[in-house]
PDB file of N, CA and C in Angstrom:
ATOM      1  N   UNK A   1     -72.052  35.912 -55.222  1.00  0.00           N
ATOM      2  CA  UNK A   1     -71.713  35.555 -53.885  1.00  0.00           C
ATOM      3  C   UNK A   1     -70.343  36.133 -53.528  1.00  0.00           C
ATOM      4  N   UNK A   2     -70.256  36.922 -52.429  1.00  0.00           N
ATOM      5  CA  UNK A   2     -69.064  37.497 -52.149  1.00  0.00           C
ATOM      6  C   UNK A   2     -67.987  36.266 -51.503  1.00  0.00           C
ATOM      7  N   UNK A   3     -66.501  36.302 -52.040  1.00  0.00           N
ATOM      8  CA  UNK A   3     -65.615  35.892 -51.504  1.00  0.00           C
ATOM      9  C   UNK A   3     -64.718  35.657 -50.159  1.00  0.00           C
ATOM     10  N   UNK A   4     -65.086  35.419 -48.990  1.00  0.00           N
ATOM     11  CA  UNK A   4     -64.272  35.674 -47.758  1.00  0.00           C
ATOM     12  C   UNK A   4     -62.814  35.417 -47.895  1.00  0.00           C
ATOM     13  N   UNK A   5     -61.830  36.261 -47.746  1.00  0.00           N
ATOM     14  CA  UNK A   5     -60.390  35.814 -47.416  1.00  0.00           C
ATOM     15  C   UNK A   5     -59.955  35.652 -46.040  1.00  0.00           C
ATOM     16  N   UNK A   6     -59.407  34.613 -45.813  1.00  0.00           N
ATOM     17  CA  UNK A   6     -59.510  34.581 -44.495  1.00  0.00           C
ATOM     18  C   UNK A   6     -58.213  35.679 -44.105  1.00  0.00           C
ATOM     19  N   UNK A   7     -58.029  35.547 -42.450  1.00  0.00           N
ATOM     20  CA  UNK A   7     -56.979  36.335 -42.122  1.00  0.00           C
ATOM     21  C   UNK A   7     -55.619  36.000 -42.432  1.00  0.00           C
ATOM     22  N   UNK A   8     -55.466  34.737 -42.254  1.00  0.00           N
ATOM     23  CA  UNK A   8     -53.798  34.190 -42.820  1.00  0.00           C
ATOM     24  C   UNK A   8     -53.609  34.848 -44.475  1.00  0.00           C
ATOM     25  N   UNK A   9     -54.769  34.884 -44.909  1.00  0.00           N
ATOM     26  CA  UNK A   9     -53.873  35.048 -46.086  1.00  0.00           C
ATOM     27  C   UNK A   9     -53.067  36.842 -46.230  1.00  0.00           C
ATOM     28  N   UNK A  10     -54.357  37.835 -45.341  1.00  0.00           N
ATOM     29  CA  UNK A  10     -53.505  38.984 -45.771  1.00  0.00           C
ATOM     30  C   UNK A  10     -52.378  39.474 -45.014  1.00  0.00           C
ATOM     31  N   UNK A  11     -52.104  38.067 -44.039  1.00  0.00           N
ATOM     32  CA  UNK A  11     -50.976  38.500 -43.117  1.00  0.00           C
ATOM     33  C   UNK A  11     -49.441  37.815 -44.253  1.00  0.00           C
ATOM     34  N   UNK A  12     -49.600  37.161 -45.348  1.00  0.00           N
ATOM     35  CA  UNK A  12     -48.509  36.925 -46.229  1.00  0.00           C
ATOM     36  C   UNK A  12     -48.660  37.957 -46.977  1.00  0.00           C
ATOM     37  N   UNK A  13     -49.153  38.508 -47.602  1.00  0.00           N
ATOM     38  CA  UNK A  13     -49.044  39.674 -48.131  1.00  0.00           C
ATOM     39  C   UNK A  13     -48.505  41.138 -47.287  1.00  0.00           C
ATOM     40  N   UNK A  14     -47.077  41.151 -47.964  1.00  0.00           N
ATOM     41  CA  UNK A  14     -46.436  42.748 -47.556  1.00  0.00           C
ATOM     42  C   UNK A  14     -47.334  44.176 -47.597  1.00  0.00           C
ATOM     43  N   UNK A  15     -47.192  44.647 -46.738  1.00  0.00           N
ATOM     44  CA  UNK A  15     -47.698  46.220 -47.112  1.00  0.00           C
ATOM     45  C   UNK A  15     -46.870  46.770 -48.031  1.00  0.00           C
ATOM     46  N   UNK A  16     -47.636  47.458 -49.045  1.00  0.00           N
ATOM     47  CA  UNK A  16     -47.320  48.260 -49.917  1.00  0.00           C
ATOM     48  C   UNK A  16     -45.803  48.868 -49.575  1.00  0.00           C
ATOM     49  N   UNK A  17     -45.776  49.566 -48.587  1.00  0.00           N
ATOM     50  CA  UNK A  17     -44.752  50.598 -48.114  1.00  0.00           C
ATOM     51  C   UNK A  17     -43.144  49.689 -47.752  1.00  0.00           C
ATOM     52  N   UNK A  18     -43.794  48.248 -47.593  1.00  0.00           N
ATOM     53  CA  UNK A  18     -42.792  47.328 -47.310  1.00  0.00           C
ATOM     54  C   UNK A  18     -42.499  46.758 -48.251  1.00  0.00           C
ATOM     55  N   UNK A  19     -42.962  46.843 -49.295  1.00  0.00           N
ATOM     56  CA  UNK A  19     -42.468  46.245 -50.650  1.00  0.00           C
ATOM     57  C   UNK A  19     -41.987  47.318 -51.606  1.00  0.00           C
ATOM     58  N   UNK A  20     -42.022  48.459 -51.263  1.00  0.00           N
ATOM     59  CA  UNK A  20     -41.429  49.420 -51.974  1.00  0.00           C
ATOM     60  C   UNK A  20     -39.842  49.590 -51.135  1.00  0.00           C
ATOM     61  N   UNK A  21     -39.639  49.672 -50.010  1.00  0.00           N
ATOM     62  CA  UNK A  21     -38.680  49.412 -49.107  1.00  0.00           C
ATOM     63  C   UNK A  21     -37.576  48.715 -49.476  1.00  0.00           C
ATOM     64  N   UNK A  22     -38.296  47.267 -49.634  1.00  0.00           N
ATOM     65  CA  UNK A  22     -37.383  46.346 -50.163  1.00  0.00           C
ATOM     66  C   UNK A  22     -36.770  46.459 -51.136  1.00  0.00           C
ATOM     67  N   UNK A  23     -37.635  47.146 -52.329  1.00  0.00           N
ATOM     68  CA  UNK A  23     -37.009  47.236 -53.954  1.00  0.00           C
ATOM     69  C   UNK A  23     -36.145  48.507 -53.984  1.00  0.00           C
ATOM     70  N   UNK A  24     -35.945  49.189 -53.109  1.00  0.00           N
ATOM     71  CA  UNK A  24     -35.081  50.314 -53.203  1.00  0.00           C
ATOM     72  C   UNK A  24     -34.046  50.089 -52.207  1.00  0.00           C
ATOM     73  N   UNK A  25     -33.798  49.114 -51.104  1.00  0.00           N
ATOM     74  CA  UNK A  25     -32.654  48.711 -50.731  1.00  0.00           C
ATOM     75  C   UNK A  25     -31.773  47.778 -51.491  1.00  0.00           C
ATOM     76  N   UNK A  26     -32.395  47.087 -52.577  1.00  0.00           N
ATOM     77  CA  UNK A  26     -31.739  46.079 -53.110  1.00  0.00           C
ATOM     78  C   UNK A  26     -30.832  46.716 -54.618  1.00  0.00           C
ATOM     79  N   UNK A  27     -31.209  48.157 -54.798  1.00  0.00           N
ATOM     80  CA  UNK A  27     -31.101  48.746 -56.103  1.00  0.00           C
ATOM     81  C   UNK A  27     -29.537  49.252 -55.780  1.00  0.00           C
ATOM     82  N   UNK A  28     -28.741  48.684 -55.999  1.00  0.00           N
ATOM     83  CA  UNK A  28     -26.995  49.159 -56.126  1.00  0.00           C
ATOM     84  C   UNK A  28     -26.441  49.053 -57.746  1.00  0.00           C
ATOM     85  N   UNK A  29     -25.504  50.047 -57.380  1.00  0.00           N
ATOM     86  CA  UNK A  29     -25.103  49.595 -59.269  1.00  0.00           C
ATOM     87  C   UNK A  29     -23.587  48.548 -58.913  1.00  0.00           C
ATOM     88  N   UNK A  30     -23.756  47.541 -59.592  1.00  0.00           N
ATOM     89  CA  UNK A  30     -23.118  45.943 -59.477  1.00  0.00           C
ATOM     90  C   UNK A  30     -21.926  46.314 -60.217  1.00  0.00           C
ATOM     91  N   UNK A  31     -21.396  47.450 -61.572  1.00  0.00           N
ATOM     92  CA  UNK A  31     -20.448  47.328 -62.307  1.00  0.00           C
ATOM     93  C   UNK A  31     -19.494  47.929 -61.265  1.00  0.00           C
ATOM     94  N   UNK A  32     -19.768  49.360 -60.502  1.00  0.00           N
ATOM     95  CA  UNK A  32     -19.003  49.905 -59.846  1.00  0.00           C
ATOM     96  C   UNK A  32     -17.934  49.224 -58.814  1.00  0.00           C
ATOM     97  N   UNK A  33     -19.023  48.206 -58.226  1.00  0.00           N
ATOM     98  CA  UNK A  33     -18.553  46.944 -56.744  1.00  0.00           C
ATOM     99  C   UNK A  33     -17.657  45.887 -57.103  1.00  0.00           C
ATOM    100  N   UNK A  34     -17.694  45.595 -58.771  1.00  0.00           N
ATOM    101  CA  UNK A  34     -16.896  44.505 -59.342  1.00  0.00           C
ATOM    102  C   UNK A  34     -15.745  44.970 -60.131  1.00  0.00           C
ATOM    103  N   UNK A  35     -15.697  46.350 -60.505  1.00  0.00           N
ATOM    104  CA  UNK A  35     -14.517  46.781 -61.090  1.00  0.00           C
ATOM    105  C   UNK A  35     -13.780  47.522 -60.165  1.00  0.00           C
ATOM    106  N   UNK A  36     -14.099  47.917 -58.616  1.00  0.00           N
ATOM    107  CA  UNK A  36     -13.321  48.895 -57.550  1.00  0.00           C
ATOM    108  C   UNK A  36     -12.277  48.358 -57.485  1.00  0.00           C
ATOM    109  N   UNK A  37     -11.798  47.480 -57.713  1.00  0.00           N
ATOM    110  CA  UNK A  37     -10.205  46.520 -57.017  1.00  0.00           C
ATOM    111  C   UNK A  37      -9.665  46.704 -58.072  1.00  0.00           C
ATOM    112  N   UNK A  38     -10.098  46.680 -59.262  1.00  0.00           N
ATOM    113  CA  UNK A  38      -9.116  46.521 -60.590  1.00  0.00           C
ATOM    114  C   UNK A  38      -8.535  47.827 -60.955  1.00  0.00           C
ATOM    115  N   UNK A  39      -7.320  47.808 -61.623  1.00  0.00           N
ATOM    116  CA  UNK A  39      -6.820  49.214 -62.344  1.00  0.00           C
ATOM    117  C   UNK A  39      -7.192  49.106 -63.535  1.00  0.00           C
ATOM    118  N   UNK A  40      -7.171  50.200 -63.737  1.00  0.00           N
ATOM    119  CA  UNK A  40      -7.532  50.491 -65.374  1.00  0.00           C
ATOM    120  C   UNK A  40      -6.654  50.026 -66.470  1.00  0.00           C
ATOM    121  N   UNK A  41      -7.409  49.731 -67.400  1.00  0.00           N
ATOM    122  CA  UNK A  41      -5.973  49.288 -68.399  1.00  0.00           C
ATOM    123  C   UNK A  41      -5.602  50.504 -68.817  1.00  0.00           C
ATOM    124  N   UNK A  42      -3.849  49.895 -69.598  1.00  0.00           N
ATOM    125  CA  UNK A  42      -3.500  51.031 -70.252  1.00  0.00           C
ATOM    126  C   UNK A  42      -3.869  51.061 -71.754  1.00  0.00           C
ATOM    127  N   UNK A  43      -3.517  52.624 -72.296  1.00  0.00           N
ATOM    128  CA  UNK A  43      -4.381  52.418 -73.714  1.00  0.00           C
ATOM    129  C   UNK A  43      -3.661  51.730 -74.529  1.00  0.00           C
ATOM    130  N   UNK A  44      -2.228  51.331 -74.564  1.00  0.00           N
ATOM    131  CA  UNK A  44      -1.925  49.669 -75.564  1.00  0.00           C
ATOM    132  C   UNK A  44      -3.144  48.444 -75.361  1.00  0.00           C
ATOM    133  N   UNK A  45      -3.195  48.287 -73.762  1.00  0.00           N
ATOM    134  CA  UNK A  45      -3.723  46.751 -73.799  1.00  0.00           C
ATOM    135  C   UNK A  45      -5.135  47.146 -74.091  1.00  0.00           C
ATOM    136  N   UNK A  46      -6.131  48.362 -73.968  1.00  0.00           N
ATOM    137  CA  UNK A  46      -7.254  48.418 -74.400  1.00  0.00           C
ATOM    138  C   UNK A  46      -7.135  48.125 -76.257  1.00  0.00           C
ATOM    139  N   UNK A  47      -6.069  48.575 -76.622  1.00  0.00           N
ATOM    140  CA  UNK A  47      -6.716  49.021 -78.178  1.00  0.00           C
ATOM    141  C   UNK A  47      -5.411  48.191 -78.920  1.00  0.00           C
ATOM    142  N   UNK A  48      -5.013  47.440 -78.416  1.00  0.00           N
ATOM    143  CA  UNK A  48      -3.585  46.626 -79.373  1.00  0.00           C
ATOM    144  C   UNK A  48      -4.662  45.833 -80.233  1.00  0.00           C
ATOM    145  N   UNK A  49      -5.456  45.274 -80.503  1.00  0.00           N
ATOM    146  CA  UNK A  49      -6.209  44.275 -81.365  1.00  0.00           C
ATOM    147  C   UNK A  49      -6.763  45.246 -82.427  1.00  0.00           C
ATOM    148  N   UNK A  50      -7.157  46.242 -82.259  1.00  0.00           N
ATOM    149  CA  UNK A  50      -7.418  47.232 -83.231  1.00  0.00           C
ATOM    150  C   UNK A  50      -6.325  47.650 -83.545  1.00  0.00           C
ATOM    151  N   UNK A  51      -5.435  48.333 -83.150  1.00  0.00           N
ATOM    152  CA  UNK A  51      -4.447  48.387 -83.849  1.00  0.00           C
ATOM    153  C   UNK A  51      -3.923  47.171 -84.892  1.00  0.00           C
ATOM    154  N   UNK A  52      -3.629  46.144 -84.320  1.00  0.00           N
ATOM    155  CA  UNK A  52      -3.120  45.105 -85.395  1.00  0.00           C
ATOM    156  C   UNK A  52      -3.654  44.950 -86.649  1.00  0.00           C
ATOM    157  N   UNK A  53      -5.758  44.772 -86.207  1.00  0.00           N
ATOM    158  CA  UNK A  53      -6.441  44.618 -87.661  1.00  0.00           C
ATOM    159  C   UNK A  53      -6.431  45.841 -88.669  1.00  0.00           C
ATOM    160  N   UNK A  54      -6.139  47.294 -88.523  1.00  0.00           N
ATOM    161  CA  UNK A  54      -5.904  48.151 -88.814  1.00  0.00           C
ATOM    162  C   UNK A  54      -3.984  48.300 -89.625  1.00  0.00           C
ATOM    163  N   UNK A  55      -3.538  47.450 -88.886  1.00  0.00           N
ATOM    164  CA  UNK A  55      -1.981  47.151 -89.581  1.00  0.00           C
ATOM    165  C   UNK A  55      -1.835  46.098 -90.552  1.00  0.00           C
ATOM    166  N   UNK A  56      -2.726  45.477 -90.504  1.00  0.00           N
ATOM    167  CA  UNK A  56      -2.677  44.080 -91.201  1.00  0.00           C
ATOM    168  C   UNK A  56      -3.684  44.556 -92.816  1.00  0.00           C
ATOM    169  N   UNK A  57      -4.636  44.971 -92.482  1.00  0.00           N
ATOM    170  CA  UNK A  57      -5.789  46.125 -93.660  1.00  0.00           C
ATOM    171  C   UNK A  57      -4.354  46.652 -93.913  1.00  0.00           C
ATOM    172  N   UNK A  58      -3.681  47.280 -93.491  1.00  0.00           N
ATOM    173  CA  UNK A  58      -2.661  48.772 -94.606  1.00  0.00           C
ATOM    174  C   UNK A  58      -1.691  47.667 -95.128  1.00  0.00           C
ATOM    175  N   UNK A  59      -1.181  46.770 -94.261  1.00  0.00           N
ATOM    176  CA  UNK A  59      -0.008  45.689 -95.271  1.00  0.00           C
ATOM    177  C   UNK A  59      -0.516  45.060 -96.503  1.00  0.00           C
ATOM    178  N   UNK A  60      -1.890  44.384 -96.226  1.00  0.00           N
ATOM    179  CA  UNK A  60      -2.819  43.846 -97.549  1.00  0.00           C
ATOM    180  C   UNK A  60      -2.614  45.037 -98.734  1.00  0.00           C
ATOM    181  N   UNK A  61      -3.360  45.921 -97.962  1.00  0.00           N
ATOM    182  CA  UNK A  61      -3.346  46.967 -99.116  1.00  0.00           C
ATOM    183  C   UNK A  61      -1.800  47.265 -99.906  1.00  0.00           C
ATOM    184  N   UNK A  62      -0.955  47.390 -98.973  1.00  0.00           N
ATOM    185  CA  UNK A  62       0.008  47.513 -99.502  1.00  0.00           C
ATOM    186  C   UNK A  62       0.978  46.797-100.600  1.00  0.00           C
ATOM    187  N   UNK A  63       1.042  45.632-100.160  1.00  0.00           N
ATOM    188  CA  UNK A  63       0.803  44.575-100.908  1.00  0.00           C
ATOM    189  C   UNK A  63       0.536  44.522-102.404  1.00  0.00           C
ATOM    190  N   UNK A  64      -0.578  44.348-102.509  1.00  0.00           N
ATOM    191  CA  UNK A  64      -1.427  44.766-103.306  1.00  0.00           C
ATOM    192  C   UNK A  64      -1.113  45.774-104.453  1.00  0.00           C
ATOM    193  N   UNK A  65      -0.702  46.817-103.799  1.00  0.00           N
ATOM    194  CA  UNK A  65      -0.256  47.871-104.426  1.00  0.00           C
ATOM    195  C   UNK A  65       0.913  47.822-105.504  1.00  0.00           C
ATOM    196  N   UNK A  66       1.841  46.998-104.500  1.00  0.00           N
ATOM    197  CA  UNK A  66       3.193  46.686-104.795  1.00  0.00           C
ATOM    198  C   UNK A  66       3.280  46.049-106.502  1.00  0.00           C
ATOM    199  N   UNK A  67       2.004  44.901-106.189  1.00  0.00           N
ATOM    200  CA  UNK A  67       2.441  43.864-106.822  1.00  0.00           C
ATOM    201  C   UNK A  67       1.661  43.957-108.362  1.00  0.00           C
ATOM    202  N   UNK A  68       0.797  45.192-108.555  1.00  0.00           N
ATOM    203  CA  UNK A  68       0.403  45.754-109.646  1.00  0.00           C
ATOM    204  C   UNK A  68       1.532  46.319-110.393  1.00  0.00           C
TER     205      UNK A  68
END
């Protein structure tokens, strides 16, 4: 037995062309819009924590060395 849909229902349903529409207006890249105001760090404040664990490894070692 075939199914009737009535008319309300295919008037909630988007056309194809309108649902492709939508998904390509909504497509922005979000990192660009949230980092525009900020300055860049400088390369101390990016990399001071690596540096330290990298200073703290050569003192151990050193250490170490010493005390043989």
């Amino acid at each position: 037995m075939p199914v009737k849909i009535r008319e309300t229902a295919w008037s909630v349903v988007p056309a194809p062309a309108a649902a492709i529409e939508n998904v390509t207006a909504v497509n922005t890249s979000p990192g660009l819009f949230l980092s525009a105001g900020m300055e860049s760090q400088s390369w101390w404040a990016a990399n001071k924590y690596v540096l330290a664990a990298v200073s703290i490894v050569g003192i151990v070692i050193a250490v170490i060395a010493w005390m043989r």
